[in-house]
PDB file of N, CA and C in Angstrom:
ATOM      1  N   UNK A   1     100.646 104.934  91.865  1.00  0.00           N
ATOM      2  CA  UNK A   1     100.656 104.867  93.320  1.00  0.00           C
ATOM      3  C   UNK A   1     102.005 104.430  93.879  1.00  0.00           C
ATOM      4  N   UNK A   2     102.847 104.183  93.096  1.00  0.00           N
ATOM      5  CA  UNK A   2     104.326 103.577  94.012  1.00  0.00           C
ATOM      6  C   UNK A   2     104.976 104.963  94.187  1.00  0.00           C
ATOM      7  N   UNK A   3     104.460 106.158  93.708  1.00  0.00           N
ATOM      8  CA  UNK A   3     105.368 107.241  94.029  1.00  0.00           C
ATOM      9  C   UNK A   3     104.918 107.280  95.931  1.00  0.00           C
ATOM     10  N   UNK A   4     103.883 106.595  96.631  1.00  0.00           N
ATOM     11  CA  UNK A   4     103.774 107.311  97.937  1.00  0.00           C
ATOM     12  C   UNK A   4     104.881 105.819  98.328  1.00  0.00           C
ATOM     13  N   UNK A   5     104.647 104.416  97.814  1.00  0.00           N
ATOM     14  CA  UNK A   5     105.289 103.648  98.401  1.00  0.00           C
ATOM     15  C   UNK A   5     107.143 103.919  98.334  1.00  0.00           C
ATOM     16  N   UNK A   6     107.572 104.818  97.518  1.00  0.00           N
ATOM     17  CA  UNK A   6     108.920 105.099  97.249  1.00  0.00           C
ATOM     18  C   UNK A   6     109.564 106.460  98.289  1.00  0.00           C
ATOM     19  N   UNK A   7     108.390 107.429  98.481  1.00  0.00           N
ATOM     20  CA  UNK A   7     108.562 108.289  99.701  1.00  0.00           C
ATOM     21  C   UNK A   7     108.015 108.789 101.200  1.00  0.00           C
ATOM     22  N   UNK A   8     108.316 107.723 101.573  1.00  0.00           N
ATOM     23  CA  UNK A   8     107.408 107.038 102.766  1.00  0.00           C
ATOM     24  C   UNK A   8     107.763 108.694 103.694  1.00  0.00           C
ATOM     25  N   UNK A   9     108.619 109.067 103.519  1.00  0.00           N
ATOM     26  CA  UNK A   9     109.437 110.231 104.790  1.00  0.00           C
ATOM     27  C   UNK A   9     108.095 111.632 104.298  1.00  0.00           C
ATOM     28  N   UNK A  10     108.598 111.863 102.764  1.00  0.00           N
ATOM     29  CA  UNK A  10     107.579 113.055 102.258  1.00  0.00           C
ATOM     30  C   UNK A  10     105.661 112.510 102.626  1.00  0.00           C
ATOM     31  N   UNK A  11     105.328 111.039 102.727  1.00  0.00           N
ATOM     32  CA  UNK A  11     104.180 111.053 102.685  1.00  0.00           C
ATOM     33  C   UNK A  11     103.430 111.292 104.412  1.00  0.00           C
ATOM     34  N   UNK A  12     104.417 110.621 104.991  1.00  0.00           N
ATOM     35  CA  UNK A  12     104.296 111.052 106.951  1.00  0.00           C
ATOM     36  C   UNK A  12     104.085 112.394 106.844  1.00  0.00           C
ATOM     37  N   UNK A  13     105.271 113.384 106.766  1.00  0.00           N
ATOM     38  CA  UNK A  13     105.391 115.003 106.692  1.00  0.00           C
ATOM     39  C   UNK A  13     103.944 115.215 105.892  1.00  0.00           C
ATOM     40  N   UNK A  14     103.212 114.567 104.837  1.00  0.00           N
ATOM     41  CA  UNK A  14     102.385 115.946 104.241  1.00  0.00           C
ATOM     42  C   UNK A  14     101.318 115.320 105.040  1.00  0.00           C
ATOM     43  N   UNK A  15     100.694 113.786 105.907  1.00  0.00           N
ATOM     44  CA  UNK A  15     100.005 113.229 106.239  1.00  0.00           C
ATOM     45  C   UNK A  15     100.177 114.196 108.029  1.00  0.00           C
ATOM     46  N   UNK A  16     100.887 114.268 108.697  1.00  0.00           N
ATOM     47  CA  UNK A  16     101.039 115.059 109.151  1.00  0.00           C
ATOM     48  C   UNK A  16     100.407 116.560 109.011  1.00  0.00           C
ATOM     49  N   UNK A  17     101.282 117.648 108.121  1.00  0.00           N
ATOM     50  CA  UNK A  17     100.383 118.694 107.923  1.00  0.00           C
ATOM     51  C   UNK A  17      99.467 118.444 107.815  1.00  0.00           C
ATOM     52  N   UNK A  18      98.642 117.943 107.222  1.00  0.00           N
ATOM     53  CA  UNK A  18      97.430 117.643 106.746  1.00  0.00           C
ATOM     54  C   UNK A  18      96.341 117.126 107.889  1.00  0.00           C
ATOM     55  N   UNK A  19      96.762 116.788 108.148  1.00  0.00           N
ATOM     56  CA  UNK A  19      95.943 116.127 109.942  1.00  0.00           C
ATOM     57  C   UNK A  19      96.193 117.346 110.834  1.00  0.00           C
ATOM     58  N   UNK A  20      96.702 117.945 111.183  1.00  0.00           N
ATOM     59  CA  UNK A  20      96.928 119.119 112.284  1.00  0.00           C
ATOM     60  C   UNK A  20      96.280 120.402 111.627  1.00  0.00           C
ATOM     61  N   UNK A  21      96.700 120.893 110.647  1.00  0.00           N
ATOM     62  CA  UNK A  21      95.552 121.748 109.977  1.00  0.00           C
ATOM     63  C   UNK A  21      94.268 121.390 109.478  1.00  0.00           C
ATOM     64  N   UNK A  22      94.118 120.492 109.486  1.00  0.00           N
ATOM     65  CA  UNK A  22      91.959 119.729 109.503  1.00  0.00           C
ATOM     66  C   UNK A  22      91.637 119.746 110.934  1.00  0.00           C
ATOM     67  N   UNK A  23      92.281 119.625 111.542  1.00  0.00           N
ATOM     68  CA  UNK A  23      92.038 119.728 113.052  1.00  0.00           C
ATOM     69  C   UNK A  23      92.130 120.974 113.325  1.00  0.00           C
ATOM     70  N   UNK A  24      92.820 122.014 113.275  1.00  0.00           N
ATOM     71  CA  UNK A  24      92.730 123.340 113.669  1.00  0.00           C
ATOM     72  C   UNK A  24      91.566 124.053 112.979  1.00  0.00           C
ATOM     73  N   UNK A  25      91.423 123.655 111.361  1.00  0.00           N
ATOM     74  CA  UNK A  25      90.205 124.615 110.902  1.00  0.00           C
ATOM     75  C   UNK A  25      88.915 123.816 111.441  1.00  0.00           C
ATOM     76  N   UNK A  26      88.973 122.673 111.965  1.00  0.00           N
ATOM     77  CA  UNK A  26      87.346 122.241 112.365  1.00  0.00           C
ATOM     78  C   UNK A  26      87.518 122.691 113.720  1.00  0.00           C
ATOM     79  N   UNK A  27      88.195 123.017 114.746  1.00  0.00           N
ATOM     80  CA  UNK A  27      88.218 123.492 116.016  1.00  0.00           C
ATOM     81  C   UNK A  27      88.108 125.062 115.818  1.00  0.00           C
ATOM     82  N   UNK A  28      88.552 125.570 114.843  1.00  0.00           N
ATOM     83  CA  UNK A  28      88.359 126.930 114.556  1.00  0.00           C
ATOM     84  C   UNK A  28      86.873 127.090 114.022  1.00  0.00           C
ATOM     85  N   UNK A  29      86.175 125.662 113.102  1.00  0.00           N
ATOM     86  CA  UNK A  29      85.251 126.729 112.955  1.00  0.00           C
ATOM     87  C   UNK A  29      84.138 126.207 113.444  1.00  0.00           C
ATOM     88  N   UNK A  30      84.370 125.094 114.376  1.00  0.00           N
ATOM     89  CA  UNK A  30      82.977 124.819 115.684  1.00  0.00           C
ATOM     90  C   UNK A  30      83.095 125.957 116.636  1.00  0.00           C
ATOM     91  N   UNK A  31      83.737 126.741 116.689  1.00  0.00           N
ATOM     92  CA  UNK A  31      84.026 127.871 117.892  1.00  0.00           C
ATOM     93  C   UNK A  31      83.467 129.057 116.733  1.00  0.00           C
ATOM     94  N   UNK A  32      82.951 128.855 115.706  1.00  0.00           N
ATOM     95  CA  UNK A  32      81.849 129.798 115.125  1.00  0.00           C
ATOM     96  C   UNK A  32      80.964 129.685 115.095  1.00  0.00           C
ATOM     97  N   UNK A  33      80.474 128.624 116.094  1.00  0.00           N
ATOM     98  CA  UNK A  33      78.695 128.239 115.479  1.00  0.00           C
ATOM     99  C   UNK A  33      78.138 129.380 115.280  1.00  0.00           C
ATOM    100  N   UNK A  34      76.822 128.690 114.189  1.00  0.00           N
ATOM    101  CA  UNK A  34      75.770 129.972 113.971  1.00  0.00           C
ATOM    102  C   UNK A  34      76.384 130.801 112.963  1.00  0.00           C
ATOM    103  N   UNK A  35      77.347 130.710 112.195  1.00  0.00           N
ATOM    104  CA  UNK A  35      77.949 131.183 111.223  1.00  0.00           C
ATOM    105  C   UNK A  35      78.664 130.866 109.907  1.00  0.00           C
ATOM    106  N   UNK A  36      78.089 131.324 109.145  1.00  0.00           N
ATOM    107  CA  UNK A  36      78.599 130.323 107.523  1.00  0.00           C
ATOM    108  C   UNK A  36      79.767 130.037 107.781  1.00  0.00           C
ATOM    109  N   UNK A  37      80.627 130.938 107.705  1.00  0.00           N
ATOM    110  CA  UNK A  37      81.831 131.047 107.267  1.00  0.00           C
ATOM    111  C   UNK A  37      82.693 129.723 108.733  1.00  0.00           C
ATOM    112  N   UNK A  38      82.588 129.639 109.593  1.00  0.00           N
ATOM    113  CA  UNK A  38      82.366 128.503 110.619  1.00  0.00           C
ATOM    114  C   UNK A  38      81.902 126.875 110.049  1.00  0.00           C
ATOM    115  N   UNK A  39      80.700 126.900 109.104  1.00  0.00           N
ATOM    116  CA  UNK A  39      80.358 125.677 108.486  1.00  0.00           C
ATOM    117  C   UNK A  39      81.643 125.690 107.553  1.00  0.00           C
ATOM    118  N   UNK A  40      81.839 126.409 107.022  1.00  0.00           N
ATOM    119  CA  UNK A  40      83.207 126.691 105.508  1.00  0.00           C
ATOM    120  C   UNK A  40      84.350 126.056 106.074  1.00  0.00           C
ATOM    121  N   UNK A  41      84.773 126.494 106.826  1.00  0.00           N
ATOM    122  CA  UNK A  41      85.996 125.815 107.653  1.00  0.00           C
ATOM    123  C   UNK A  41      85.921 124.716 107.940  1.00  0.00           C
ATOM    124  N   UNK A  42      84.539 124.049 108.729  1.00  0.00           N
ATOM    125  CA  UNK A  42      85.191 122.639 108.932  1.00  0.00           C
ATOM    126  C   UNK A  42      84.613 121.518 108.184  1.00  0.00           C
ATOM    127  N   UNK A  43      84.101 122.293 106.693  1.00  0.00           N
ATOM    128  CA  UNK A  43      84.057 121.847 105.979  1.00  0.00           C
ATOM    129  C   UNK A  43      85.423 121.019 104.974  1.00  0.00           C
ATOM    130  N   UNK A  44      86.322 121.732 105.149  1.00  0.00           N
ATOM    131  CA  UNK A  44      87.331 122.521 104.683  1.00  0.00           C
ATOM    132  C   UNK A  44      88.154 121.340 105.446  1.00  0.00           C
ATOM    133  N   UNK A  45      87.932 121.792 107.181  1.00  0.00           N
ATOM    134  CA  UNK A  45      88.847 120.571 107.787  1.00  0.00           C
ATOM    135  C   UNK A  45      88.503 118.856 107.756  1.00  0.00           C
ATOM    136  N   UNK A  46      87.428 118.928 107.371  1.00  0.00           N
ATOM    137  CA  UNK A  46      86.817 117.572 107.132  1.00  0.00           C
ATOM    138  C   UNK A  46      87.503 117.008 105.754  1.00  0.00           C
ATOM    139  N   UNK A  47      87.401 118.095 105.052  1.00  0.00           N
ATOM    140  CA  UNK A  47      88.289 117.379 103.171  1.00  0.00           C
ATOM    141  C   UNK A  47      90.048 117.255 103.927  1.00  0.00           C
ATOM    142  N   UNK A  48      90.482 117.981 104.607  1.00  0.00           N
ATOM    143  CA  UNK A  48      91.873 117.450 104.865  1.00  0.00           C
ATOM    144  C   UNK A  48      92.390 116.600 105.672  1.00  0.00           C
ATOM    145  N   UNK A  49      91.032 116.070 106.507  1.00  0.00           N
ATOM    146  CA  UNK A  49      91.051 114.771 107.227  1.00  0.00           C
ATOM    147  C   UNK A  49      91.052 113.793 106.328  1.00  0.00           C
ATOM    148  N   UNK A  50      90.073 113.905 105.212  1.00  0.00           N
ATOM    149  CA  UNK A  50      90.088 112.434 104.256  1.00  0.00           C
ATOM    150  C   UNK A  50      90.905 112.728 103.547  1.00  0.00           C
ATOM    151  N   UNK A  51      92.056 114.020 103.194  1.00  0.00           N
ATOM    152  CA  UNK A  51      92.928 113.803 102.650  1.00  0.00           C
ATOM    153  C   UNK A  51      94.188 112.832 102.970  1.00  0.00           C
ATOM    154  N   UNK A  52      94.269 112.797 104.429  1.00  0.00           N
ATOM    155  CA  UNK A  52      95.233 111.945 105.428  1.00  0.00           C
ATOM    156  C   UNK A  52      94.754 110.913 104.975  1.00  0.00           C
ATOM    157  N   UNK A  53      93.448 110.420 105.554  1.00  0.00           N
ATOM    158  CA  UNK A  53      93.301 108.990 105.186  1.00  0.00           C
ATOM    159  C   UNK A  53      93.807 108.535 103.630  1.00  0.00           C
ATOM    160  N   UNK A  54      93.458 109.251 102.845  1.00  0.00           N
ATOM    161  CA  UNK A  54      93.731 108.916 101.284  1.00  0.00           C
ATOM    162  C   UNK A  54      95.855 108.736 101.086  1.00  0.00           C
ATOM    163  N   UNK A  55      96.090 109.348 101.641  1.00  0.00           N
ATOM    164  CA  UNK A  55      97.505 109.420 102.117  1.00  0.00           C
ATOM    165  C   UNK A  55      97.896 108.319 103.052  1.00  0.00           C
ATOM    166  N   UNK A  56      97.503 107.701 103.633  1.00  0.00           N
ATOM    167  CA  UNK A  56      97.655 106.748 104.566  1.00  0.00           C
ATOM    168  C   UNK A  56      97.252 105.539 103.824  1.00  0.00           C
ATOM    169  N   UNK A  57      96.348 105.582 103.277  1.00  0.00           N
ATOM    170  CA  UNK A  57      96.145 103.919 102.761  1.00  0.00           C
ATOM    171  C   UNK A  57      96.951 104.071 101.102  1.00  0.00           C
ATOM    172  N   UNK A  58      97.185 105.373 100.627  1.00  0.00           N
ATOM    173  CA  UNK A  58      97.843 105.149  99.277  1.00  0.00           C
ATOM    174  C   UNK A  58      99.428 104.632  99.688  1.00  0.00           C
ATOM    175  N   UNK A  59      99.471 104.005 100.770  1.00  0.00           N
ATOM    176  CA  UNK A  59     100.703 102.655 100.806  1.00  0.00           C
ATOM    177  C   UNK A  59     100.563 101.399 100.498  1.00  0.00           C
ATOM    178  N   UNK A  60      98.795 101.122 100.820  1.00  0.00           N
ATOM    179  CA  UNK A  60      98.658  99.450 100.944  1.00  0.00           C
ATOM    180  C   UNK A  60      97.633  99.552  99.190  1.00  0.00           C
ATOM    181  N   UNK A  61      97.860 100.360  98.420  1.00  0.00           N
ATOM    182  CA  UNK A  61      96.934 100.138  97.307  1.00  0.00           C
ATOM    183  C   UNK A  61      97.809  99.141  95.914  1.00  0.00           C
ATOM    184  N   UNK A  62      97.128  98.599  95.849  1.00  0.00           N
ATOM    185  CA  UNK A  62      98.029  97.664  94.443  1.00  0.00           C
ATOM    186  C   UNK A  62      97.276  97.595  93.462  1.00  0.00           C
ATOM    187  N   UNK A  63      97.566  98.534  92.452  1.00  0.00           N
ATOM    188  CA  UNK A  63      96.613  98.994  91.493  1.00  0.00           C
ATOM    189  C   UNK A  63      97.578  98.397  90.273  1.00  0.00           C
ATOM    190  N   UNK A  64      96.441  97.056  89.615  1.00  0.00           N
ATOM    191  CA  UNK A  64      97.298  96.766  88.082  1.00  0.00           C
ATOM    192  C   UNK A  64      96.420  96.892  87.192  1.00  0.00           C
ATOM    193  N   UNK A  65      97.420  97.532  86.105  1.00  0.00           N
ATOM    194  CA  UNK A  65      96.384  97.773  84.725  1.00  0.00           C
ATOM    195  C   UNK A  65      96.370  96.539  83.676  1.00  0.00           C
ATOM    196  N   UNK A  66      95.007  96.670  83.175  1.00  0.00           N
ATOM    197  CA  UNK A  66      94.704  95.727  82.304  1.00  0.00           C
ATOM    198  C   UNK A  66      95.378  95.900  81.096  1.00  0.00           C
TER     199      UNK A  66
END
């Protein structure tokens, strides 16, 4: 985990993408209701929302091995 605490610039930028495209495919695919492929998407944007979060707190994690 110190590789996100060592590139704070690359982890904003992909925390970034990553938040604006989970947001576009769940706005894209609530404007499908009534349609699988609509659930697929913001399914889709929901995993790249908790990808941000997972990106966002992999700064404050202090992971030591036994």
């Amino acid at each position: 985990m110190n590789f996100w605490k060592e590139h704070s610039q690359l982890r904003i930028i992909l925390m970034l993408i990553t938040f604006v495209l989970g947001m576009i495919l769940i706005v894209r695919g609530w404007m499908m209701t009534g349609q699988m492929a609509g659930l697929g998407l913001m399914l889709v944007g929901v995993a790249l929302i908790l990808a941000t979060l997972y990106l966002y707190n992999a700064r404050f994690t202090d992971r030591k091995k036994h």
